[in-house]
Protein backbone atom coordinates (compact mmCIF):
# COMPACT_ATOMS: atom_id res chain seq x y z
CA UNK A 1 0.00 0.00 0.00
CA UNK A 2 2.64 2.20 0.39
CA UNK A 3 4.40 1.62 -2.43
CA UNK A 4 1.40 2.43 -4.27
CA UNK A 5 0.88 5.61 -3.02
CA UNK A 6 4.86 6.43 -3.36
CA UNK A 7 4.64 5.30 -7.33
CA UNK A 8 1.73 7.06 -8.49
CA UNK A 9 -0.20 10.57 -8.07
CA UNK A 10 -3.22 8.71 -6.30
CA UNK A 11 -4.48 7.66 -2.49
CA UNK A 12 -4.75 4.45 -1.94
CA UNK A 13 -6.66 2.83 1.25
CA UNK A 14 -7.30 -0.39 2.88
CA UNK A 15 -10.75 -1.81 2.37
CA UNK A 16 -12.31 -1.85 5.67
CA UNK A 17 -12.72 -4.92 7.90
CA UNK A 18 -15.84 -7.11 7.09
CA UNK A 19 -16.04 -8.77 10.10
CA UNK A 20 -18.16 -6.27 12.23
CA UNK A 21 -21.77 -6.01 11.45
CA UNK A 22 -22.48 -5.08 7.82
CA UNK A 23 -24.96 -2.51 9.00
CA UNK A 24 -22.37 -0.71 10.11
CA UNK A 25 -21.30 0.33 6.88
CA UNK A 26 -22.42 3.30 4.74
CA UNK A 27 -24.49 2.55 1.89
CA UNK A 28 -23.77 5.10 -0.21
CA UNK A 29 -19.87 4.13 -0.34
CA UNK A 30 -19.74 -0.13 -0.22
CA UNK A 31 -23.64 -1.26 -0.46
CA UNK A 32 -23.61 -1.46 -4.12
CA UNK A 33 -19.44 -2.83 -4.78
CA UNK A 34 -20.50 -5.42 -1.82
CA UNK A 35 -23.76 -6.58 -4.09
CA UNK A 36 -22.13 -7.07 -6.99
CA UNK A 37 -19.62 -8.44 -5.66
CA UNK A 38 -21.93 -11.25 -3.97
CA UNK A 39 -23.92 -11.29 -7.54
CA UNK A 40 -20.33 -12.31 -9.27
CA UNK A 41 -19.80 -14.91 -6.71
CA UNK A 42 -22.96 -16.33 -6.96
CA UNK A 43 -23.58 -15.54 -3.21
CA UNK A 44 -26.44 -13.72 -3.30
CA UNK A 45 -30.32 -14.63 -5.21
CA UNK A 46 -31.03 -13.18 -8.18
CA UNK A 47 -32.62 -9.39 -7.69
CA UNK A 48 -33.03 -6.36 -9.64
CA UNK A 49 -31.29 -4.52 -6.76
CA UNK A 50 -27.58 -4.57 -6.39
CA UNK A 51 -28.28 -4.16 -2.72
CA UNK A 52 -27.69 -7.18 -0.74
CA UNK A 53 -30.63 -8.85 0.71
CA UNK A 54 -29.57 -7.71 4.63
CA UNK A 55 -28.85 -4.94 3.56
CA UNK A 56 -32.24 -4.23 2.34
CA UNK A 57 -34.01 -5.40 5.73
CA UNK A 58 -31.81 -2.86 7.47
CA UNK A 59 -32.61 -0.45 5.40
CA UNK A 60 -36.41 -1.63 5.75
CA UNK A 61 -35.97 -1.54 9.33
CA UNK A 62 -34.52 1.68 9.38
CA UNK A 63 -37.37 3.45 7.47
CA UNK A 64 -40.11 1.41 9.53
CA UNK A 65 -38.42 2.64 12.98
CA UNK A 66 -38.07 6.12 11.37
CA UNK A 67 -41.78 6.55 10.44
CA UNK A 68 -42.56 5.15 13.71
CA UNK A 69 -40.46 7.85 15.56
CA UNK A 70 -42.89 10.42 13.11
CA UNK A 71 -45.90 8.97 13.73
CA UNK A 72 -44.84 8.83 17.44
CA UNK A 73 -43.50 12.63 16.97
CA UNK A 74 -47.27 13.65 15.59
CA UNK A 75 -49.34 11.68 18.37
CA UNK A 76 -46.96 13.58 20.92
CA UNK A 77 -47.63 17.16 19.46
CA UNK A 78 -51.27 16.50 19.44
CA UNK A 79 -51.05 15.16 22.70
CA UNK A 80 -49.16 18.54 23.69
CA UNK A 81 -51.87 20.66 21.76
CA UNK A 82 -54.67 19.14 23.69
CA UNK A 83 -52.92 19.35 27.13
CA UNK A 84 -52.70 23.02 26.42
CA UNK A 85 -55.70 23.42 25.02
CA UNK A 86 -57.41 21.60 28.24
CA UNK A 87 -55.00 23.45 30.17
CA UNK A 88 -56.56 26.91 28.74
CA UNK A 89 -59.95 25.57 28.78
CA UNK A 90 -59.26 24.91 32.76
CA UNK A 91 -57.83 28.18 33.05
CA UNK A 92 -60.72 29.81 31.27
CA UNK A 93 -63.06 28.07 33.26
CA UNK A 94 -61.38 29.02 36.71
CA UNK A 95 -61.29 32.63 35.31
CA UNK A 96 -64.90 32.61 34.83
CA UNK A 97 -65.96 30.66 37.98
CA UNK A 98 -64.04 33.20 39.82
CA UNK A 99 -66.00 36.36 38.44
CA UNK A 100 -69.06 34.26 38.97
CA UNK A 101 -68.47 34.64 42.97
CA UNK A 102 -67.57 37.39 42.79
CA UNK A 103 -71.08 38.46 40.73
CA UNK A 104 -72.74 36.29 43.09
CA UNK A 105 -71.10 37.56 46.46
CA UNK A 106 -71.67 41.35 44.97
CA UNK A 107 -75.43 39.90 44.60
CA UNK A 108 -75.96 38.98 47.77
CA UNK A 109 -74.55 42.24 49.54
CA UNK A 110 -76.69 43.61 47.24
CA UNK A 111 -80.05 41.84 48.26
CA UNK A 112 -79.36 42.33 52.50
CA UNK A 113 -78.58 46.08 51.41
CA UNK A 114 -82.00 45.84 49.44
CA UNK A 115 -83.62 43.32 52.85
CA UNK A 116 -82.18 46.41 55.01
CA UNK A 117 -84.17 49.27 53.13
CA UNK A 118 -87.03 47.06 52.96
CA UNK A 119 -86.98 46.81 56.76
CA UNK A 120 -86.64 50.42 56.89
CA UNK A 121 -89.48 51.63 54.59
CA UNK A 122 -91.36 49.34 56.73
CA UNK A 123 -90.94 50.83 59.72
CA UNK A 124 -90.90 54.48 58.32
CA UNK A 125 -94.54 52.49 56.83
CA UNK A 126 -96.13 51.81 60.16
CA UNK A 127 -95.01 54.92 61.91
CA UNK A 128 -97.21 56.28 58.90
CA UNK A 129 -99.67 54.11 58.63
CA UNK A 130 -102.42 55.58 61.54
CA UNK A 131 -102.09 59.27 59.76
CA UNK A 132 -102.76 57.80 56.28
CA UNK A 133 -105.28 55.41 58.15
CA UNK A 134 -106.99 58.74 59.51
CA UNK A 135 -106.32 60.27 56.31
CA UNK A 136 -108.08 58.13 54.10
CA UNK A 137 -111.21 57.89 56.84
CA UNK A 138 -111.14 62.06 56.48
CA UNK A 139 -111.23 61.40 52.99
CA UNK A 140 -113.97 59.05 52.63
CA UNK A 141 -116.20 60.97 55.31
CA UNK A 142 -116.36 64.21 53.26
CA UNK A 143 -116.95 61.97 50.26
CA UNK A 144 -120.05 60.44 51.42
CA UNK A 145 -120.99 63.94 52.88
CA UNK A 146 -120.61 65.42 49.68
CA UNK A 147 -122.52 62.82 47.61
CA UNK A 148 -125.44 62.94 50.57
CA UNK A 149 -125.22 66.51 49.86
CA UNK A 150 -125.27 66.18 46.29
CA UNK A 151 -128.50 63.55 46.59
CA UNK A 152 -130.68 65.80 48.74
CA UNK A 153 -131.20 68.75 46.84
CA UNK A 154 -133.84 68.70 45.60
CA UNK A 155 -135.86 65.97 47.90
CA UNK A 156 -137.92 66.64 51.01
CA UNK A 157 -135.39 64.80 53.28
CA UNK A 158 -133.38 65.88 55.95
CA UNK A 159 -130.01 63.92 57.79
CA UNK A 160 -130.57 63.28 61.27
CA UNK A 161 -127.13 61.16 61.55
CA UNK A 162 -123.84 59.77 59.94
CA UNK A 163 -121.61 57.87 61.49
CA UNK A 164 -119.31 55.36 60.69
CA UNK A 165 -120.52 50.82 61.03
CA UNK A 166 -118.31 50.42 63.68
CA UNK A 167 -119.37 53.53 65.61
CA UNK A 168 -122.74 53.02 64.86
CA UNK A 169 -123.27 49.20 65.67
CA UNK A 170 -121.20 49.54 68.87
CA UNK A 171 -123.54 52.00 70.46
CA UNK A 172 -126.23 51.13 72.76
CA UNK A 173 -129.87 49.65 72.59
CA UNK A 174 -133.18 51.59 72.66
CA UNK A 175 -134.11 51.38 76.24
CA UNK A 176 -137.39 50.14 77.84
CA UNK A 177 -139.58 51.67 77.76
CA UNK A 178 -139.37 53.71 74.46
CA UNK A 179 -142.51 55.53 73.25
CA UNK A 180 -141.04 55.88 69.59
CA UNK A 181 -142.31 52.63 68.30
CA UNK A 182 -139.80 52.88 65.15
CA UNK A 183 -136.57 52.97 67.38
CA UNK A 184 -139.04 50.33 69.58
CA UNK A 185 -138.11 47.44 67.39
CA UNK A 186 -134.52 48.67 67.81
CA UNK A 187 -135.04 47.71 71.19
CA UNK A 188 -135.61 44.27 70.22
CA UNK A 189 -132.17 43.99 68.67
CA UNK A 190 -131.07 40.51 69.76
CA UNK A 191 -127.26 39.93 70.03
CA UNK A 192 -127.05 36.58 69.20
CA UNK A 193 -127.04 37.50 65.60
CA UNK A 194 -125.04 40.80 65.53
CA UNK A 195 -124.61 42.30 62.21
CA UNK A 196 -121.65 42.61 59.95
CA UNK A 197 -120.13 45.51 60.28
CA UNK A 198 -117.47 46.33 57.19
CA UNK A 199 -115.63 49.74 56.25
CA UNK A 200 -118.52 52.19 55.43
CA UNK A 201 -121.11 54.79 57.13
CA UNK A 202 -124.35 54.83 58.32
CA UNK A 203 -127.07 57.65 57.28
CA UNK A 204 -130.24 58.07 59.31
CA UNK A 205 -132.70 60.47 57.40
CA UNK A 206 -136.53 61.34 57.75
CA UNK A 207 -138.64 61.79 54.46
CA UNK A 208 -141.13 64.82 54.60
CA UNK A 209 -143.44 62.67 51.89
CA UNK A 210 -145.80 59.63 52.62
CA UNK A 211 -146.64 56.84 51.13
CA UNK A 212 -145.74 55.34 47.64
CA UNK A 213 -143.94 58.62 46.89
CA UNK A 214 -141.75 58.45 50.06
CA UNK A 215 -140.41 54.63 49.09
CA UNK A 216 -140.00 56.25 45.26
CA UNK A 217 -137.77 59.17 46.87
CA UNK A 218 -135.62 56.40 48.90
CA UNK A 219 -135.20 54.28 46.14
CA UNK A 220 -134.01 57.04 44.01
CA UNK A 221 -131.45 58.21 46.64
CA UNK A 222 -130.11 54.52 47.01
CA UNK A 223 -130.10 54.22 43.08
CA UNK A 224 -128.31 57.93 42.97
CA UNK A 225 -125.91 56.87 45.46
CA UNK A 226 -125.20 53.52 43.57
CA UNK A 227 -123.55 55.41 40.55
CA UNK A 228 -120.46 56.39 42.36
CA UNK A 229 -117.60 55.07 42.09
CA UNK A 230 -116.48 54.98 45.28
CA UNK A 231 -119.19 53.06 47.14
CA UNK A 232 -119.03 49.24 46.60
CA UNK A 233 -122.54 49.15 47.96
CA UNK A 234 -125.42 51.17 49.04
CA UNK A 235 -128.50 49.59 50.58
CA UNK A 236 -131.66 50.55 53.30
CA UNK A 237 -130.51 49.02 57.01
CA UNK A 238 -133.21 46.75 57.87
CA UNK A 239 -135.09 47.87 61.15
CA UNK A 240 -133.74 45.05 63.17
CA UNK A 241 -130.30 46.36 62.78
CA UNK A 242 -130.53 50.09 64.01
CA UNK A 243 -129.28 51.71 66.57
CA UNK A 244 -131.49 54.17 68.74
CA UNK A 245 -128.32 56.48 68.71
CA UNK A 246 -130.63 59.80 68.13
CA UNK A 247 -133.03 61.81 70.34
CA UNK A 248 -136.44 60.84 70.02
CA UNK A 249 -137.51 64.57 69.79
CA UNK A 250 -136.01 64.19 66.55
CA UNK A 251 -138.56 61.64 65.78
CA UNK A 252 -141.35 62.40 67.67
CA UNK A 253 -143.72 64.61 65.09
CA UNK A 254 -142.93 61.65 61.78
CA UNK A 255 -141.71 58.82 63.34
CA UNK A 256 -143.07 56.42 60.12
CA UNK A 257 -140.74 58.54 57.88
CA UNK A 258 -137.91 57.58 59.58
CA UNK A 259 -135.08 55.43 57.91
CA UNK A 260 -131.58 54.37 57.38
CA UNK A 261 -128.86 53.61 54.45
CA UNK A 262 -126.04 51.32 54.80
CA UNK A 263 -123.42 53.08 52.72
CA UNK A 264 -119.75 50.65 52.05
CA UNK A 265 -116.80 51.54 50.71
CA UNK A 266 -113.43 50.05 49.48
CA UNK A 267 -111.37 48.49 52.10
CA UNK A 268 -109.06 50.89 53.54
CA UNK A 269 -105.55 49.86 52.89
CA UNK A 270 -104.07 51.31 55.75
CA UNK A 271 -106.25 49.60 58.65
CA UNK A 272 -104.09 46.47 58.47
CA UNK A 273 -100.56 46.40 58.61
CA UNK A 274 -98.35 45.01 56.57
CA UNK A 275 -98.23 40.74 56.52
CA UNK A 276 -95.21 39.44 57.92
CA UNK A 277 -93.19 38.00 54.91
CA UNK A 278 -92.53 34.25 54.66
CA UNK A 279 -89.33 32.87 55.16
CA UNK A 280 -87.55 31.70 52.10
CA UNK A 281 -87.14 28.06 51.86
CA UNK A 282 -83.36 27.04 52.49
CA UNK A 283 -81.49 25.70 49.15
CA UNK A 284 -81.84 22.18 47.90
CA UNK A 285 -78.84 19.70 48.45
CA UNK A 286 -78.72 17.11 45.68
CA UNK A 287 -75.39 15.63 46.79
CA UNK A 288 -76.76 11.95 48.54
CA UNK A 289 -75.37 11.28 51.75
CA UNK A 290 -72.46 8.77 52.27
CA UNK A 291 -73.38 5.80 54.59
CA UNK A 292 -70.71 3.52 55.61
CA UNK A 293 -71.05 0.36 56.17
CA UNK A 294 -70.05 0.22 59.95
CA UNK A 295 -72.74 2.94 60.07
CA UNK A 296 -75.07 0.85 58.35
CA UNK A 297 -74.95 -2.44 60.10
CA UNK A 298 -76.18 -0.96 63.74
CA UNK A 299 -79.04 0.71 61.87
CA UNK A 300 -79.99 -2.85 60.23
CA UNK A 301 -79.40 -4.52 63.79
CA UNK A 302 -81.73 -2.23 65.22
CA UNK A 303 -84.33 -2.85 62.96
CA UNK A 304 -83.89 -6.37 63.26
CA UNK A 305 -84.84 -6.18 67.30
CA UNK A 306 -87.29 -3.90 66.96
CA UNK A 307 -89.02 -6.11 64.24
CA UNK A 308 -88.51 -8.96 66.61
CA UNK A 309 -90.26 -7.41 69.84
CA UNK A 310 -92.88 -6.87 67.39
């Protein structure tokens, strides 16, 4: 070898060992001199490559392995997209469960600041409430004084009382005695069966007329009275339900022209106070309680004796 080199212009080499693993060597330097050299020798089966037959598996092997280290390479990224990806989503989702509470907490100081005004209007309510009570009873009164007004122009009637029901039915029975034998059967007024007294007035009047014409007048003043508004009902009182409440000089020189309208008006709002509000319900638990079983056998034991001293 090294005369070779001394004698002429070119570099000459040893061929490398063949005794390690052939896989080992390059291809692109001895793959195709080592096939053809088998091919010559008669070594190696016939093939249209001039690759020997283990080298071709290795090669084989090599691209298999290396498309398995891609495909592993591909799964991995799309496993690391998806981590992230869940990984944002998580983040996301803690994000927004946090401004949730915090909606939520800003909710509820906002409903006991709300459940603290509520109490307050309340009270500042009830400290009201007997004025407007009054108030509204002013209001009503010169109402129905008005409209009496307005009903007895021009009849032959005169008012010889007004008062409110409860006023009115609370006061006392005609004596014994009583000459006036219209505020006689007053007298009679039995207490078993009181009447119903409701938010409204009573008006005691005496008709000048006699007869068919004084029932006509009445029934015009109840019908008159009927077309306002404000009066739920207007109706005569019966006899057994008055109250001798006037002087029977009043009565004395037409004591048959005497009678009395039952006059009712719209509840007044302000004679109750407000209802007490309900408590709210507390919140539903839908997560099922845990029983273990050390808990659970006693339980079963003691339904066992009690079903036996049964």
């Amino acid at each position: 070898m090294e005369l070779l080199n001394a004698k002429s212009h070119l570099r000459f080499t040893p061929w490398p060992s063949l005794s390690g693993e052939l896989g080992e060597l390059t291809l692109e330097r001895y793959a195709v001199a080592y096939g053809v050299a088998l091919k010559r020798l008669g070594s190696s089966p016939p093939s249209a490559s001039l690759f020997p037959a283990d080298l071709r598996e290795a090669r084989k092997r090599r691209r298999t392995q290396e498309l398995l280290h891609s495909i592993n390479w591909v799964l991995l990224m799309i496993v690391t997209l998806v981590l992230l990806f869940g990984t944002a989503q998580k983040f996301s989702l803690g994000h927004r469960k946090s401004a949730l509470l915090r909606q939520s907490q800003a909710v509820l100081e906002e409903a006991k600041g709300v459940e603290t005004l509520n109490r307050q209007l309340e009270d500042a309510y009830e400290r009201l409430r007997p004025a407007l009570k009054q108030q509204k009873r002013t209001v009503d009164k010169l109402t129905t004084l008005a409209q009496l007004q307005k009903v007895r122009d021009d009849k032959k009637l005169w008012y010889v009382l007004f008062a409110d029901q409860e006023s009115y039915f609370a006061g006392q029975a005609a004596p014994s005695g009583q000459t006036n034998p219209v505020v006689a059967v007053a007298a009679n007024l039995t207490t078993t069966n009181p009447p119903s007294v409701k938010y409204g007035f009573i008006a005691e009047l005496c008709l000048s007329e006699e007869g068919e014409a004084m029932r006509q007048t009445l029934r015009k003043v109840v019908a008159e009275l009927k077309q306002n508004s404000a009066f739920t009902n207007v109706d005569t009182l019966p006899a057994d339900q008055r109250r001798n409440l006037v002087s029977t000089n009043v009565l004395l020189l037409l004591p048959d022209h005497y009678s009395a309208l039952s006059i009712e008006l719209a509840e007044n709002t302000f004679e109750n106070p407000l209802p007490p509000k309900e408590p709210k319900p507390p919140l539903a638990v839908n997560r099922k309680a845990k029983t273990s079983p050390r808990s659970a056998r006693p339980s079963a034991e003691s339904t066992g004796a009690a079903t036996r001293d049964n």
